[in-house]
Protein backbone atom coordinates (compact mmCIF):
# COMPACT_ATOMS: atom_id res chain seq x y z
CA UNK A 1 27.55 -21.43 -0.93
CA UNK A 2 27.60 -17.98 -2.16
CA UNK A 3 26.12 -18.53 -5.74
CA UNK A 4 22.49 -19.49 -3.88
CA UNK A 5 22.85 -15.97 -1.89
CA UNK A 6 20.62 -14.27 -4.42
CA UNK A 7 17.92 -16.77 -4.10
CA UNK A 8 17.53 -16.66 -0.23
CA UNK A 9 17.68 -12.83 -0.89
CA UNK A 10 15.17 -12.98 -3.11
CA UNK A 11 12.54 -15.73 -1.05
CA UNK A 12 13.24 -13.14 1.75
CA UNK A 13 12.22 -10.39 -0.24
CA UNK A 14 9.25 -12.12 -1.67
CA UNK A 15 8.02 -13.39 1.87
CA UNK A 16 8.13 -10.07 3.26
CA UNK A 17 6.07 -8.40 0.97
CA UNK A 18 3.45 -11.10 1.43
CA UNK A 19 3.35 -11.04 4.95
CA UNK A 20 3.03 -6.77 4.62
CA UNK A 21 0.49 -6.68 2.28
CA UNK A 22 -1.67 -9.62 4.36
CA UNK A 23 -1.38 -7.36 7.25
CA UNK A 24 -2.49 -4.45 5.39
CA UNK A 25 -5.08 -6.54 4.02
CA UNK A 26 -6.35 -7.92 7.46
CA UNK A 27 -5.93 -4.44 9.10
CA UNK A 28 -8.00 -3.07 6.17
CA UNK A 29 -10.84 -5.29 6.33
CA UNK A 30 -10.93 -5.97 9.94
CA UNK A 31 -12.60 -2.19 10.73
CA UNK A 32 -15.80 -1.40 11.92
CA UNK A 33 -18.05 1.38 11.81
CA UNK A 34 -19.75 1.92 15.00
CA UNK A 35 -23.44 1.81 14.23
CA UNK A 36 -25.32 4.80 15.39
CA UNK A 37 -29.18 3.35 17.02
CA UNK A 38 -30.47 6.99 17.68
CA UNK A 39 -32.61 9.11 15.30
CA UNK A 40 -31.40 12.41 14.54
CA UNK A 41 -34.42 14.90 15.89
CA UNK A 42 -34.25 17.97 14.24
CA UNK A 43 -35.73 21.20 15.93
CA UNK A 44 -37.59 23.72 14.03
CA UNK A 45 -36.77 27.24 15.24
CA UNK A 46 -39.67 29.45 15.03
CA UNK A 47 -37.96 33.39 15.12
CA UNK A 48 -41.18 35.62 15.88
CA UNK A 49 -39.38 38.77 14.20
CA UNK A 50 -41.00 43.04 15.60
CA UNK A 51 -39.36 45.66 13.75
């Protein structure tokens, strides 16, 4: 039946986009940050400057 073409076109269309923008979605929220345990030691340089 051609005259329900644009309709399957259209479902199509509309299913597609949903299943890209879940994917997005999941990829999106499904990252972690690795979690750094160590404290960050700074060093003091002491320069003894002789002119």
């Amino acid at each position: 039946m051609p005259q329900m073409m644009p309709l399957y076109w259209l479902t199509l269309m509309f299913f597609f986009i949903l299943v890209f923008f879940m994917f997005n979605n999941i990829n999106y929220f499904n990252f972690f940050y690795k979690i750094k345990m160590t404290k960050n030691q700074t060093t003091k340089l002491n320069y003894n400057w002789k002119w």
